[in-house]
Structure formats: structure tokens, C-alpha cells
PDB file of N, CA and C in Angstrom:
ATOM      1  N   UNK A   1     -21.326 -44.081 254.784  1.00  0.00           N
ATOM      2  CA  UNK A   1     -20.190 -44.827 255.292  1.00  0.00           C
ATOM      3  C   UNK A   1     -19.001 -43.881 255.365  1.00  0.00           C
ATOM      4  N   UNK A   2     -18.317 -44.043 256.916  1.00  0.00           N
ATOM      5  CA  UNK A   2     -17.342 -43.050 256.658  1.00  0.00           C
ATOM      6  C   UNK A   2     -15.829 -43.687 256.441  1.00  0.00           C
ATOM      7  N   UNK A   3     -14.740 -43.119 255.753  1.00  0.00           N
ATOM      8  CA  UNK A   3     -13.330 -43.722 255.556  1.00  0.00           C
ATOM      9  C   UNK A   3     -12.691 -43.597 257.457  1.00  0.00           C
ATOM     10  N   UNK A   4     -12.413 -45.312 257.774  1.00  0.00           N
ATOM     11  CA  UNK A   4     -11.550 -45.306 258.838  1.00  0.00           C
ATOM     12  C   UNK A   4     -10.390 -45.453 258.838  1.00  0.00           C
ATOM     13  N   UNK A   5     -10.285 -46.494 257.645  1.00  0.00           N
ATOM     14  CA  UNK A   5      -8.510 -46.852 257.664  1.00  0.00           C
ATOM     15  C   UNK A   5      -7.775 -45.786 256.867  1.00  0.00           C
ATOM     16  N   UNK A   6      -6.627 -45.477 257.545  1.00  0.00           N
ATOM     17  CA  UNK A   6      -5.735 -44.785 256.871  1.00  0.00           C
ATOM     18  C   UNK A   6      -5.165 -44.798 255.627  1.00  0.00           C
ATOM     19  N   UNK A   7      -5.325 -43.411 254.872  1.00  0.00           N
ATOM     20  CA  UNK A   7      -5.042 -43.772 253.582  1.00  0.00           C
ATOM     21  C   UNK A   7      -4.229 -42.928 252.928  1.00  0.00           C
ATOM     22  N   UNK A   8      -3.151 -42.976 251.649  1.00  0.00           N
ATOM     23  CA  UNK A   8      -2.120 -42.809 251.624  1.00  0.00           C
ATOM     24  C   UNK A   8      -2.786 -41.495 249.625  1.00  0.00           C
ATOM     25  N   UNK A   9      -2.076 -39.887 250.260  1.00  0.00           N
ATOM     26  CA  UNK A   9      -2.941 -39.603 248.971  1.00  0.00           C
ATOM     27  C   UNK A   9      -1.866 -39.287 248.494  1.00  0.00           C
ATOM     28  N   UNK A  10      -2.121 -39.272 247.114  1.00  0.00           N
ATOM     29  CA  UNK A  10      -1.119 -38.779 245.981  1.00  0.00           C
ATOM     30  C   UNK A  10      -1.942 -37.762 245.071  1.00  0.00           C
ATOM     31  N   UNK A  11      -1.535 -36.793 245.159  1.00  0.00           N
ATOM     32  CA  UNK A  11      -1.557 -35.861 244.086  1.00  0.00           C
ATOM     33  C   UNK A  11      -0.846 -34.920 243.316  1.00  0.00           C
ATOM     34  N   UNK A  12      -1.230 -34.552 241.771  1.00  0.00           N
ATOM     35  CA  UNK A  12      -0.419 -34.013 240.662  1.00  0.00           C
ATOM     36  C   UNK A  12      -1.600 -32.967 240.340  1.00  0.00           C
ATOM     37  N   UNK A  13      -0.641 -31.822 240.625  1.00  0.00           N
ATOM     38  CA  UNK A  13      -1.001 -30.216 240.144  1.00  0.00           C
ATOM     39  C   UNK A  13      -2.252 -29.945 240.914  1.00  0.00           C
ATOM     40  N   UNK A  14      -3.622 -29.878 239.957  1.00  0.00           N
ATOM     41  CA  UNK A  14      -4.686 -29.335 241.179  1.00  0.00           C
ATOM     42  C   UNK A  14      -5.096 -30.218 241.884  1.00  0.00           C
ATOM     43  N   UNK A  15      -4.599 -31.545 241.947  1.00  0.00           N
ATOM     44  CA  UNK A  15      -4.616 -32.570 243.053  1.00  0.00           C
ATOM     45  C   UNK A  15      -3.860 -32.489 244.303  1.00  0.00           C
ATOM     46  N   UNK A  16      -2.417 -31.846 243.952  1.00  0.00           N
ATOM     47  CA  UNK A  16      -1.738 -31.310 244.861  1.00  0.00           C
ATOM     48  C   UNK A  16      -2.445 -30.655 245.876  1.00  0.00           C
ATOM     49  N   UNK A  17      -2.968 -29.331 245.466  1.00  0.00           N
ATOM     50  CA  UNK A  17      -3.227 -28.237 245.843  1.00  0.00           C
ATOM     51  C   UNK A  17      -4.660 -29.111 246.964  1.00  0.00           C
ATOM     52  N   UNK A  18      -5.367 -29.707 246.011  1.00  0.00           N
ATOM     53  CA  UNK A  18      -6.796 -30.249 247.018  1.00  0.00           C
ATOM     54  C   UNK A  18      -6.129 -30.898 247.550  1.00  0.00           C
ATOM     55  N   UNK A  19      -5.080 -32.006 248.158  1.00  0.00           N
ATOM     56  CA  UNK A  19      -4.810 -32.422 249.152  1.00  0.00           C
ATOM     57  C   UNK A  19      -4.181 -31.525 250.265  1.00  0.00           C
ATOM     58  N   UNK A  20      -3.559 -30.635 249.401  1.00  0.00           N
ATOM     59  CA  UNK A  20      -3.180 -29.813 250.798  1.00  0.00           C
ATOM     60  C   UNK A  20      -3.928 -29.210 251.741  1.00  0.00           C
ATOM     61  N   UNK A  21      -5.357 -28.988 250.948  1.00  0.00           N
ATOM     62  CA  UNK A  21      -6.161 -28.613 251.683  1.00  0.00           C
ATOM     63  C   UNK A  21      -6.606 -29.542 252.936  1.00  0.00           C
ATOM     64  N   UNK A  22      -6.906 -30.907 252.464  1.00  0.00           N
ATOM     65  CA  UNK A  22      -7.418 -31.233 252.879  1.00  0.00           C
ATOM     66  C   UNK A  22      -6.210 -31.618 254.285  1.00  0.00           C
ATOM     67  N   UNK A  23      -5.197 -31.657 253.829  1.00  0.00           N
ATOM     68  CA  UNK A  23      -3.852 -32.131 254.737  1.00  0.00           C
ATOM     69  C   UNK A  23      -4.260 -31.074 256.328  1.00  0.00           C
ATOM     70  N   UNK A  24      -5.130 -30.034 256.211  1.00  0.00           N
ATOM     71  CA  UNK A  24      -4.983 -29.034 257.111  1.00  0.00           C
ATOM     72  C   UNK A  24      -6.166 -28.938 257.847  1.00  0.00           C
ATOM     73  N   UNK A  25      -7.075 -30.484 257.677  1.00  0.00           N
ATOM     74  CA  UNK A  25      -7.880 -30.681 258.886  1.00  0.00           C
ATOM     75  C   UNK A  25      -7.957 -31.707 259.487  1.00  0.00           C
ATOM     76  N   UNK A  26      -8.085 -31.251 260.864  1.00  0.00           N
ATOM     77  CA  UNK A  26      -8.633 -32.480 261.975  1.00  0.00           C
ATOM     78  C   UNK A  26      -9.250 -33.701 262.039  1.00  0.00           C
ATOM     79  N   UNK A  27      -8.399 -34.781 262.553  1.00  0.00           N
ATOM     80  CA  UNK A  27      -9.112 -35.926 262.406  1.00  0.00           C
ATOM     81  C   UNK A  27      -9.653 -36.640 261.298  1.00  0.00           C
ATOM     82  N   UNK A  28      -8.725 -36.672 259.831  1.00  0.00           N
ATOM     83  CA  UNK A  28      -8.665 -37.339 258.706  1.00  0.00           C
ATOM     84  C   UNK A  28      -7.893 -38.215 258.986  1.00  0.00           C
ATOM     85  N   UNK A  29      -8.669 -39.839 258.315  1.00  0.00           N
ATOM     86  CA  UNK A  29      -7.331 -40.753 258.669  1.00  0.00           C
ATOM     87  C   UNK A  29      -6.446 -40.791 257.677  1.00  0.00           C
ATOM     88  N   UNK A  30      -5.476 -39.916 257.112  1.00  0.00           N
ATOM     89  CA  UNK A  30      -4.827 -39.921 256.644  1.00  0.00           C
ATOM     90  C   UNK A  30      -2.904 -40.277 257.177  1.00  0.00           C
ATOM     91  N   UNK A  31      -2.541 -41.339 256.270  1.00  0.00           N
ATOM     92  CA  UNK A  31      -1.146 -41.834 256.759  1.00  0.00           C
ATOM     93  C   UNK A  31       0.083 -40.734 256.289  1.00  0.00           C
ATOM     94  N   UNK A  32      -0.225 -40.365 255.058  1.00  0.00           N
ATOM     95  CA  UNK A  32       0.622 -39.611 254.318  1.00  0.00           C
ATOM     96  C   UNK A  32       0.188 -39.694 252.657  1.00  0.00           C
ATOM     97  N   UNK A  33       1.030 -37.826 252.577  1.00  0.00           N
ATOM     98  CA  UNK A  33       0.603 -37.646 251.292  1.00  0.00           C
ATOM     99  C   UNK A  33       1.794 -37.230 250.099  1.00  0.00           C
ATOM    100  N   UNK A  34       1.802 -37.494 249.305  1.00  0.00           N
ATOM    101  CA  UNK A  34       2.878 -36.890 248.112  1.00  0.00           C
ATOM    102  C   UNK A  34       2.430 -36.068 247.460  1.00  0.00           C
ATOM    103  N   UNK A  35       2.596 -35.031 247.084  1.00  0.00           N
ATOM    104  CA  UNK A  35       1.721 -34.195 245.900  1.00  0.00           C
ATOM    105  C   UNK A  35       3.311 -33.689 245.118  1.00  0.00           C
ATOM    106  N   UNK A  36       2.511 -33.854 243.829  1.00  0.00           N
ATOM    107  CA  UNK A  36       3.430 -33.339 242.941  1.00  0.00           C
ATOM    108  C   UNK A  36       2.810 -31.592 241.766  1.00  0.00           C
ATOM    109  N   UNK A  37       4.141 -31.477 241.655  1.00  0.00           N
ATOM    110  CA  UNK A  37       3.701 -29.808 241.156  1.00  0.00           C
ATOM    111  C   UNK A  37       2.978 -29.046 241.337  1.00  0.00           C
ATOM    112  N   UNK A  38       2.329 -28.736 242.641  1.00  0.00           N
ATOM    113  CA  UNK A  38       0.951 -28.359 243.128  1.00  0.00           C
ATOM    114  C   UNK A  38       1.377 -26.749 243.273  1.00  0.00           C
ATOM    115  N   UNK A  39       1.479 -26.591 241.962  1.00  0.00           N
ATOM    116  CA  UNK A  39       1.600 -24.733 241.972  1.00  0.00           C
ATOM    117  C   UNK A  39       0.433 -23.478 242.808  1.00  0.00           C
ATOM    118  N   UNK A  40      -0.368 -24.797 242.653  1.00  0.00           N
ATOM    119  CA  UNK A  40      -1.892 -23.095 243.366  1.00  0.00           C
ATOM    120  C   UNK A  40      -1.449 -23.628 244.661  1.00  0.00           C
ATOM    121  N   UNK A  41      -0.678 -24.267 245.743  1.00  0.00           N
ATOM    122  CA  UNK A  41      -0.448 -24.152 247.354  1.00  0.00           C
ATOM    123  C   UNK A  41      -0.396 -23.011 247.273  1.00  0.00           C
ATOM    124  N   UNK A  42       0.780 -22.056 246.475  1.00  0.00           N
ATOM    125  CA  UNK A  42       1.270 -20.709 246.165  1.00  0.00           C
ATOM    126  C   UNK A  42      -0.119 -19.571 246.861  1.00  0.00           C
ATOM    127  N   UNK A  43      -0.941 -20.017 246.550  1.00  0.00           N
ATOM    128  CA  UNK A  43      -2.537 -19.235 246.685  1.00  0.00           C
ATOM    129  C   UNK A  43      -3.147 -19.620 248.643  1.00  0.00           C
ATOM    130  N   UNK A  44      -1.839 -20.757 249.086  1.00  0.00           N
ATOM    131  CA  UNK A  44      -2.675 -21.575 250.519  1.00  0.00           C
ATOM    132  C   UNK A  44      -2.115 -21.775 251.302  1.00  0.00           C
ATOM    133  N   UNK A  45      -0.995 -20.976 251.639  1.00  0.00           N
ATOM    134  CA  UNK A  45       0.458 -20.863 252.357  1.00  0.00           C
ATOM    135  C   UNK A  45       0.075 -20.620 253.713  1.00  0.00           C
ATOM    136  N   UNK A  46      -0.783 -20.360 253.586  1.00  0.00           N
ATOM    137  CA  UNK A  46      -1.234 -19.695 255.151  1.00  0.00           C
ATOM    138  C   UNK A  46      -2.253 -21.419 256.119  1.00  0.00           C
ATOM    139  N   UNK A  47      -2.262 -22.687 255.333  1.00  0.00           N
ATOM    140  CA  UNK A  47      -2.690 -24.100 255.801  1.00  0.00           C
ATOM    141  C   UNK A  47      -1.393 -24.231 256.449  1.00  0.00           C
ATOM    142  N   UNK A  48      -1.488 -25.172 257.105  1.00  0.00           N
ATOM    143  CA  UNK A  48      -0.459 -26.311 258.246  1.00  0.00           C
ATOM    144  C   UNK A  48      -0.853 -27.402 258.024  1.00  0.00           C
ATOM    145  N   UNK A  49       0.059 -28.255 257.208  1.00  0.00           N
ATOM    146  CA  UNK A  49      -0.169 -29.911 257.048  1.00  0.00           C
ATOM    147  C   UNK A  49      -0.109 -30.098 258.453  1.00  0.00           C
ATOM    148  N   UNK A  50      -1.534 -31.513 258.686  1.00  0.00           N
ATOM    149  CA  UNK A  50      -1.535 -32.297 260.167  1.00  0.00           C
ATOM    150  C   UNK A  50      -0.856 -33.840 260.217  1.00  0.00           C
ATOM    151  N   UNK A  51      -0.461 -33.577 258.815  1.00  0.00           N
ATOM    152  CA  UNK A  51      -0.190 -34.925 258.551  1.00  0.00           C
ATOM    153  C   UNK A  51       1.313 -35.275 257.607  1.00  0.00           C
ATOM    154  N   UNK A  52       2.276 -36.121 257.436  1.00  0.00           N
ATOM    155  CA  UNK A  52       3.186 -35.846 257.032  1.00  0.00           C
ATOM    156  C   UNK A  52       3.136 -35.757 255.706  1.00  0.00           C
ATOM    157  N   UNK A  53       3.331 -35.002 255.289  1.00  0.00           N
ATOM    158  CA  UNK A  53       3.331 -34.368 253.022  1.00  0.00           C
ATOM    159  C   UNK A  53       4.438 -34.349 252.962  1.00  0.00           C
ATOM    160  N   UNK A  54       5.212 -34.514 251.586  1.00  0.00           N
ATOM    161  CA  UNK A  54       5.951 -34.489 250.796  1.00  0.00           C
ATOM    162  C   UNK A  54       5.511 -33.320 249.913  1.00  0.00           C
ATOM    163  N   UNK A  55       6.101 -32.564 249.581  1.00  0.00           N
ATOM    164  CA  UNK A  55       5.673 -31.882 248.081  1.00  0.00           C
ATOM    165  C   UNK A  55       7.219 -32.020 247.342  1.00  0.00           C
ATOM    166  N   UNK A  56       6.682 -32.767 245.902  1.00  0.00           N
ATOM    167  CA  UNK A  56       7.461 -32.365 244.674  1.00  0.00           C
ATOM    168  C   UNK A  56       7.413 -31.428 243.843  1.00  0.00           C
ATOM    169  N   UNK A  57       7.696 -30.233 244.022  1.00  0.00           N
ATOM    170  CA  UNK A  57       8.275 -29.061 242.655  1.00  0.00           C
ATOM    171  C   UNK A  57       8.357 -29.425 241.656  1.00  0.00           C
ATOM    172  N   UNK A  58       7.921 -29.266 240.557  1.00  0.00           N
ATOM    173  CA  UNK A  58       8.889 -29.128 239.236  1.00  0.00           C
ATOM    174  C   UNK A  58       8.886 -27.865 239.121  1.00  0.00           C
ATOM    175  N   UNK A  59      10.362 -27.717 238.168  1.00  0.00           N
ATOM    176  CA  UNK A  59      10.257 -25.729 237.031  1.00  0.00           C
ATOM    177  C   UNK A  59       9.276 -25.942 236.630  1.00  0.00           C
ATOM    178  N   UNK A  60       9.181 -24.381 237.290  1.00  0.00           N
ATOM    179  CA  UNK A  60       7.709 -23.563 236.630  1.00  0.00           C
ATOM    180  C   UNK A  60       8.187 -21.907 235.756  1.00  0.00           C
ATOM    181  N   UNK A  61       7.185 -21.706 235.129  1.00  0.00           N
ATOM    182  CA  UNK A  61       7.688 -20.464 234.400  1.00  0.00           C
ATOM    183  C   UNK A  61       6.669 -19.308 234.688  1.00  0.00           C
ATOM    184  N   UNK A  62       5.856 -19.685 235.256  1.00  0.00           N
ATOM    185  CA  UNK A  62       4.567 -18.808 235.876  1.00  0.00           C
ATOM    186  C   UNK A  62       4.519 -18.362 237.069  1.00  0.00           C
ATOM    187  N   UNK A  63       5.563 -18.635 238.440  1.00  0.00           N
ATOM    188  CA  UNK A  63       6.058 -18.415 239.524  1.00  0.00           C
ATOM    189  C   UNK A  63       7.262 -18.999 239.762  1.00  0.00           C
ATOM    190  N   UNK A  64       8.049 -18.318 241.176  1.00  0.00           N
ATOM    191  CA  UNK A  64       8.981 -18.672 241.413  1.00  0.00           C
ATOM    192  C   UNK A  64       8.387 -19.627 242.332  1.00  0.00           C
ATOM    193  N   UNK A  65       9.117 -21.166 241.887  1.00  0.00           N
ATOM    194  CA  UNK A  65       8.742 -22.456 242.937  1.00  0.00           C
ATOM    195  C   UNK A  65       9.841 -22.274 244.500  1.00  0.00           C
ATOM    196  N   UNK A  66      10.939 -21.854 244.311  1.00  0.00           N
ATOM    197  CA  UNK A  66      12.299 -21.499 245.273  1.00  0.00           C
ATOM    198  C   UNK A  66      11.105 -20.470 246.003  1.00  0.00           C
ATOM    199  N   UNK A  67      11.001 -19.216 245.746  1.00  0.00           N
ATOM    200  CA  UNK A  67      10.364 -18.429 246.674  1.00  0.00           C
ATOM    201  C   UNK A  67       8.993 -19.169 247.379  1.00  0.00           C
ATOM    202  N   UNK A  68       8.119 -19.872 246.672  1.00  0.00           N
ATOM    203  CA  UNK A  68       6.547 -20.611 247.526  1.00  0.00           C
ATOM    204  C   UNK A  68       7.451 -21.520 248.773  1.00  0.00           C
ATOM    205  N   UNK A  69       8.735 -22.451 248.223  1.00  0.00           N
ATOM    206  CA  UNK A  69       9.251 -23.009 249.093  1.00  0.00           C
ATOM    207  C   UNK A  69      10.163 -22.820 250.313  1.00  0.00           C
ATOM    208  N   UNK A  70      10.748 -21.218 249.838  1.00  0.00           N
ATOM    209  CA  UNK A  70      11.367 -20.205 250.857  1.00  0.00           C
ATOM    210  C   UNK A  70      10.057 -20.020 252.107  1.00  0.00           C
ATOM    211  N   UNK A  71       8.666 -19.819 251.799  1.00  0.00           N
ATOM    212  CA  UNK A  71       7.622 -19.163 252.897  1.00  0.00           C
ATOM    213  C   UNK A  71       7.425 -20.765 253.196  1.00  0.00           C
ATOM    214  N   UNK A  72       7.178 -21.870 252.500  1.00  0.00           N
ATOM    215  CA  UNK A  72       6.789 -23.185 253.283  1.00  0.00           C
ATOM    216  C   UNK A  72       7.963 -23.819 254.155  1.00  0.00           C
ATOM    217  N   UNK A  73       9.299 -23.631 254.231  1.00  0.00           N
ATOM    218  CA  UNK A  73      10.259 -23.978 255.010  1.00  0.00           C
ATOM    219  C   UNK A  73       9.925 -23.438 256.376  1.00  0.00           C
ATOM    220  N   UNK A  74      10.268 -24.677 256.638  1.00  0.00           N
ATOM    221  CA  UNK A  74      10.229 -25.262 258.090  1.00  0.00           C
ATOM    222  C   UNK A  74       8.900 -25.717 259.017  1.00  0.00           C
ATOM    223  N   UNK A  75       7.873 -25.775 257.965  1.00  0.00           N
ATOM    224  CA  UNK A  75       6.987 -26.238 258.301  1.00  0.00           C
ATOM    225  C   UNK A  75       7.025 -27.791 259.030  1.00  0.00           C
ATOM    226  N   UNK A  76       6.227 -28.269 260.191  1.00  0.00           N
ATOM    227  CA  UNK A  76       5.922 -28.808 260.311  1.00  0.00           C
ATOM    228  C   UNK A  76       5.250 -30.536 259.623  1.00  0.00           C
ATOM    229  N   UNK A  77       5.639 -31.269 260.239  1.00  0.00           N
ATOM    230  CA  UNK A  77       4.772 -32.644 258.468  1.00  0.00           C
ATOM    231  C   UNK A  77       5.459 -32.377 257.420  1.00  0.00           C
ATOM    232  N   UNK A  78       6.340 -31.608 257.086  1.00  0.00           N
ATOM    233  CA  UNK A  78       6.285 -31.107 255.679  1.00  0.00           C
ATOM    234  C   UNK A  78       7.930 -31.269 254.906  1.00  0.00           C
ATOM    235  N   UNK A  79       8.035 -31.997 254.008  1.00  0.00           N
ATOM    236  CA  UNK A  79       8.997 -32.338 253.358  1.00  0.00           C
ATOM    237  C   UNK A  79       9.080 -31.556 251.952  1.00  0.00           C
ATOM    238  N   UNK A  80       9.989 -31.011 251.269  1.00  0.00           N
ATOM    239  CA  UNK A  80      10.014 -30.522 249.885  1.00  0.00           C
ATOM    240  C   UNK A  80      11.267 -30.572 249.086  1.00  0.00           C
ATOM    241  N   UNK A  81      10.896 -30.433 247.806  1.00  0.00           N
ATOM    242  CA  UNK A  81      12.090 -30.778 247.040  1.00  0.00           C
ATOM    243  C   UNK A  81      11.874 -29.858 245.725  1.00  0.00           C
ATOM    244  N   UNK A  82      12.623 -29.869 244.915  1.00  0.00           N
ATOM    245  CA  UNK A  82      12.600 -29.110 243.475  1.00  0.00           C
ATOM    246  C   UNK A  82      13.169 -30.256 242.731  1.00  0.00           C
ATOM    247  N   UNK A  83      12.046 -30.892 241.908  1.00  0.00           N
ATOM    248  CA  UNK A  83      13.011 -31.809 240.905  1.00  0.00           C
ATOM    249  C   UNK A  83      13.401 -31.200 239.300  1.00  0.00           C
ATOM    250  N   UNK A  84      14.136 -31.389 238.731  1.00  0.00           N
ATOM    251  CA  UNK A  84      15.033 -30.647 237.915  1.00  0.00           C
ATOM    252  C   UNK A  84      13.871 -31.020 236.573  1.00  0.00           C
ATOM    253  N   UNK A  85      12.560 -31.206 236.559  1.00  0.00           N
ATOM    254  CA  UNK A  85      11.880 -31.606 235.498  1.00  0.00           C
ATOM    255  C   UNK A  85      10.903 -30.284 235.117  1.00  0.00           C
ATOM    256  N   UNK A  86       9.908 -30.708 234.120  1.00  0.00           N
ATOM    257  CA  UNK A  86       9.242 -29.299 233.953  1.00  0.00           C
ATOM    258  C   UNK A  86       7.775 -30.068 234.453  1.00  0.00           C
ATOM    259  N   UNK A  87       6.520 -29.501 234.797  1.00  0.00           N
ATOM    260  CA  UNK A  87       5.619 -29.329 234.877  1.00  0.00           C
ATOM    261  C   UNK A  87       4.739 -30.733 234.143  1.00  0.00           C
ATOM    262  N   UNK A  88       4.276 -31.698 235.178  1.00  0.00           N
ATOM    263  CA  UNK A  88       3.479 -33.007 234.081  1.00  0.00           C
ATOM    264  C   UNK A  88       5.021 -34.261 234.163  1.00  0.00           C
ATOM    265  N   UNK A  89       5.865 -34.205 234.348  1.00  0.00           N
ATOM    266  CA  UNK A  89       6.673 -34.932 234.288  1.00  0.00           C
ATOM    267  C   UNK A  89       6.843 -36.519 234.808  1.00  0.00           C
ATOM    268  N   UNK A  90       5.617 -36.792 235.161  1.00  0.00           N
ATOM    269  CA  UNK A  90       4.859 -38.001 235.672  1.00  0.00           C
ATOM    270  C   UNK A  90       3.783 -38.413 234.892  1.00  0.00           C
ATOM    271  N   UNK A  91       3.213 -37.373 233.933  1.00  0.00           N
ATOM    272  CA  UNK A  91       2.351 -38.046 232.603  1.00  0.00           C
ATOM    273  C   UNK A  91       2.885 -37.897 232.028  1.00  0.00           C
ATOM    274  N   UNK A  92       2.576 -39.298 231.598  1.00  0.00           N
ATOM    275  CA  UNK A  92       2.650 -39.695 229.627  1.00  0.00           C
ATOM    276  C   UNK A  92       2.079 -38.992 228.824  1.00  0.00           C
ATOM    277  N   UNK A  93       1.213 -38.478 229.121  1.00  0.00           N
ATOM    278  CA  UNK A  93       0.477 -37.528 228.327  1.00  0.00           C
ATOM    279  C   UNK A  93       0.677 -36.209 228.390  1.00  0.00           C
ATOM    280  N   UNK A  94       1.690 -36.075 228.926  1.00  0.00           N
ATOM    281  CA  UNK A  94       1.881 -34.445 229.235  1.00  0.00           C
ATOM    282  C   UNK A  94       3.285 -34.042 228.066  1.00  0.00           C
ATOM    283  N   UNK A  95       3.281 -33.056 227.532  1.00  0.00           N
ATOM    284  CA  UNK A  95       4.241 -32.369 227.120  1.00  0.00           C
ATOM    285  C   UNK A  95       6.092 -32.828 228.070  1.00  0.00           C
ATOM    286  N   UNK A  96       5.717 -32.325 229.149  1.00  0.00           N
ATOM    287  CA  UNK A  96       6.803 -32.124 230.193  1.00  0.00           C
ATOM    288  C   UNK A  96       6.957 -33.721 230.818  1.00  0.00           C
ATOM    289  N   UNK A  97       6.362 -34.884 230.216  1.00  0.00           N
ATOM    290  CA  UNK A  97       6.475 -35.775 230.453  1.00  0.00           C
ATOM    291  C   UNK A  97       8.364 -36.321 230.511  1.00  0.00           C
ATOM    292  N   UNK A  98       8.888 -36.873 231.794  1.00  0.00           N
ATOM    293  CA  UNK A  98      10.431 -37.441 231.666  1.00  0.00           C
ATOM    294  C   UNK A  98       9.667 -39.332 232.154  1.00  0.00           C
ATOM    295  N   UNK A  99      10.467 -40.051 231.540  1.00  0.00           N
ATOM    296  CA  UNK A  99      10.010 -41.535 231.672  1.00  0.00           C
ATOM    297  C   UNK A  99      10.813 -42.110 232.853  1.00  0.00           C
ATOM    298  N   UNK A 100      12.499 -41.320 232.563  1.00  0.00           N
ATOM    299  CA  UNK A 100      13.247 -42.024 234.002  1.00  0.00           C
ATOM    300  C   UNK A 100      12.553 -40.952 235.144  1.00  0.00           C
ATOM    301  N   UNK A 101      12.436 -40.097 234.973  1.00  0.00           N
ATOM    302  CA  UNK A 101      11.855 -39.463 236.276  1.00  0.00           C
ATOM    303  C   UNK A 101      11.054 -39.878 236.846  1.00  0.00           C
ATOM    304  N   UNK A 102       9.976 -40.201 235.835  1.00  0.00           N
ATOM    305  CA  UNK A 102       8.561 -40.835 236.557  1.00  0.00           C
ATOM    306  C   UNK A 102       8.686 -41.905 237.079  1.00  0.00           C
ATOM    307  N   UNK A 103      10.111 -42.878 236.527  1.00  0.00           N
ATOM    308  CA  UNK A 103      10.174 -44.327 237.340  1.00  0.00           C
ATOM    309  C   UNK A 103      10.827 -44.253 238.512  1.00  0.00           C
ATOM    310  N   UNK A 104      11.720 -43.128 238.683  1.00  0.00           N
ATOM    311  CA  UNK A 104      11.986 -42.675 239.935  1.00  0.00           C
ATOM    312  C   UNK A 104      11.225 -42.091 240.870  1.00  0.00           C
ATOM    313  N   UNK A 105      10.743 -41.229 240.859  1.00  0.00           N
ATOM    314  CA  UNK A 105       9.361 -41.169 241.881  1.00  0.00           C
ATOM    315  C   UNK A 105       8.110 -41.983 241.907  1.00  0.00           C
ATOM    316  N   UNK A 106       7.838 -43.045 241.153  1.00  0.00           N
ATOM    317  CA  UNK A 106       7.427 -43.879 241.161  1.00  0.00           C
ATOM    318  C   UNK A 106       7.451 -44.672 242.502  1.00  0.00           C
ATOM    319  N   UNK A 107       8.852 -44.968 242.264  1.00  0.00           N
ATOM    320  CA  UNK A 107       9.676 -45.967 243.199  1.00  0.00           C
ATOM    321  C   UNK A 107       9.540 -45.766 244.155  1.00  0.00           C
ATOM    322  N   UNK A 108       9.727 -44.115 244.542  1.00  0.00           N
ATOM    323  CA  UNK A 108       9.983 -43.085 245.300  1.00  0.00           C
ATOM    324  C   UNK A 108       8.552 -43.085 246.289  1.00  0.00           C
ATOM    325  N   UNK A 109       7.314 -43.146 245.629  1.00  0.00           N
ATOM    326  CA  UNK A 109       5.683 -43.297 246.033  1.00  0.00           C
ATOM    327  C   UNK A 109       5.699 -44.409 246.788  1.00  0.00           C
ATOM    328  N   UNK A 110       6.166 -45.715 246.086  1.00  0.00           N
ATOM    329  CA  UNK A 110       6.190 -46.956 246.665  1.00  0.00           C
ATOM    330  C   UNK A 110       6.731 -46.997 247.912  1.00  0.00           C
ATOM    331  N   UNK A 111       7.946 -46.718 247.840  1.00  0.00           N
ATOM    332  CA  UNK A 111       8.380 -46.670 248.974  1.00  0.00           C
ATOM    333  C   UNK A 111       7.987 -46.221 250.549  1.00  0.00           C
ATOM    334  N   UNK A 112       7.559 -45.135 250.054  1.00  0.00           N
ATOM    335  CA  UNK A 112       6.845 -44.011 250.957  1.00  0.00           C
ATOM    336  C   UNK A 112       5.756 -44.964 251.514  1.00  0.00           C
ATOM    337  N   UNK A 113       5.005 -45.712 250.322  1.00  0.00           N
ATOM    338  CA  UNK A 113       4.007 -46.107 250.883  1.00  0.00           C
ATOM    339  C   UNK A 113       3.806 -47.242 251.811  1.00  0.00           C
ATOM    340  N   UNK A 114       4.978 -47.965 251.326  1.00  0.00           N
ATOM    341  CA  UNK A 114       5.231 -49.430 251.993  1.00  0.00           C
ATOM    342  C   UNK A 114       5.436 -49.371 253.575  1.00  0.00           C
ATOM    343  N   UNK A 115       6.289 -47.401 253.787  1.00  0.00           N
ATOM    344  CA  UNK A 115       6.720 -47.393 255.154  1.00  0.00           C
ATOM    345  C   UNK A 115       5.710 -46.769 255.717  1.00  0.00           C
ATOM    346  N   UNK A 116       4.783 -46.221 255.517  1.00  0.00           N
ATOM    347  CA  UNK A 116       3.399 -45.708 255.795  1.00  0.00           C
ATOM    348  C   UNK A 116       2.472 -46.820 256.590  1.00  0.00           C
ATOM    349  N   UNK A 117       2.879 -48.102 256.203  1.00  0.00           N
ATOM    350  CA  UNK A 117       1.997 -49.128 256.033  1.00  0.00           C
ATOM    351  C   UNK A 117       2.043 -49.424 258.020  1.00  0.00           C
TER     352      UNK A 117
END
């Protein structure tokens, strides 16, 4: 069975990174995607989202996130931001976990998704 209806992906860190991949082929029904902290794109700069992405940044201490987002500017589909959090800041379970942050991009997902619809 194959996926027809359009569908809306979200991903955090190496979820990021696998959607971007996948953001960079033909004929996925994909509506739109959010990925958050997806540090290995850094490794995939050379894909073209076909579809409209968001990427959320957090500080990182293992690369410069400003420079990956200096070579992804002006891409095409492609929206980005640096949020002022560290790394995981959407799990509870993470170290780098922020609670108002996460209810703000939360919101932030919802939204996205409602207008996707």
C-alpha cells in the first residue's frame, strides 16, 4: 500500500536530518515539514527541499549552526531560524530540555499544521 494523502513530518535531530533527505525527492506527498536541531543537514547541504521545511536550530557546541545556515540561505521551500535554546529542548527527557520553549513551538507545529491542512 502506498501513502497518498499528504502528510505533515516533524523531526528532532537525526529525524531532522532523515527528513531532509527525504524533503529532496520527487513526487512524495508531502504537505510540509518542521525539523528541529538537525545538526548532520551540516553533512547534506548539497539536497534542495521540494517541499516547504522549516528548520529549527538550537546552540550547538560541536559546529557553527550561523555558518550551516549562512550556505542554506536562500534556499528555495526553505525557512530557518536559531532558537536561543540548547540541543533536545523539546524533550523532557533531554538535558537541554526548556518547557516554555517546547510549548511554544509546540503551538508553533500546530499551527503550521492546521495551515497545511
Amino acid at each position: 500500500m502506498s501513502q497518498t494523502e499528504a502528510v505533515f513530518l516533524i523531526g528532532f535531530s537525526a529525524g531532522a536530518a532523515a527528513c531532509w533527505i527525504n524533503l529532496a525527492l520527487n513526487n512524495l506527498p508531502i504537505s510540509h515539514c518542521v525539523a528541529f536541531y538537525g545538526g548532520q543537514i551540516r553533512m547534506l547541504t548539497h539536497l534542495q527541499p521540494l517541499y516547504p521545511t522549516e528548520l529549527i536550530f538550537a546552540e550547538e557546541t560541536h559546529f557553527s549552526v550561523r555558518d550551516l545556515m549562512a550556505v542554506l540561505e536562500g534556499r528555495i521551500n526553505l525557512k530557518q531560524s536559531l532558537a536561543p535554546f540548547s540541543h533536545g529542548f523539546m524533550n523532557k527527557l533531554s538535558k537541554g530540555y526548556n518547557a516554555e520553549a517546547a510549548r511554544f513551538y509546540w503551538e508553533k507545529i500546530k499551527a503550521g499544521y492546521e495551515a497545511s491542512l
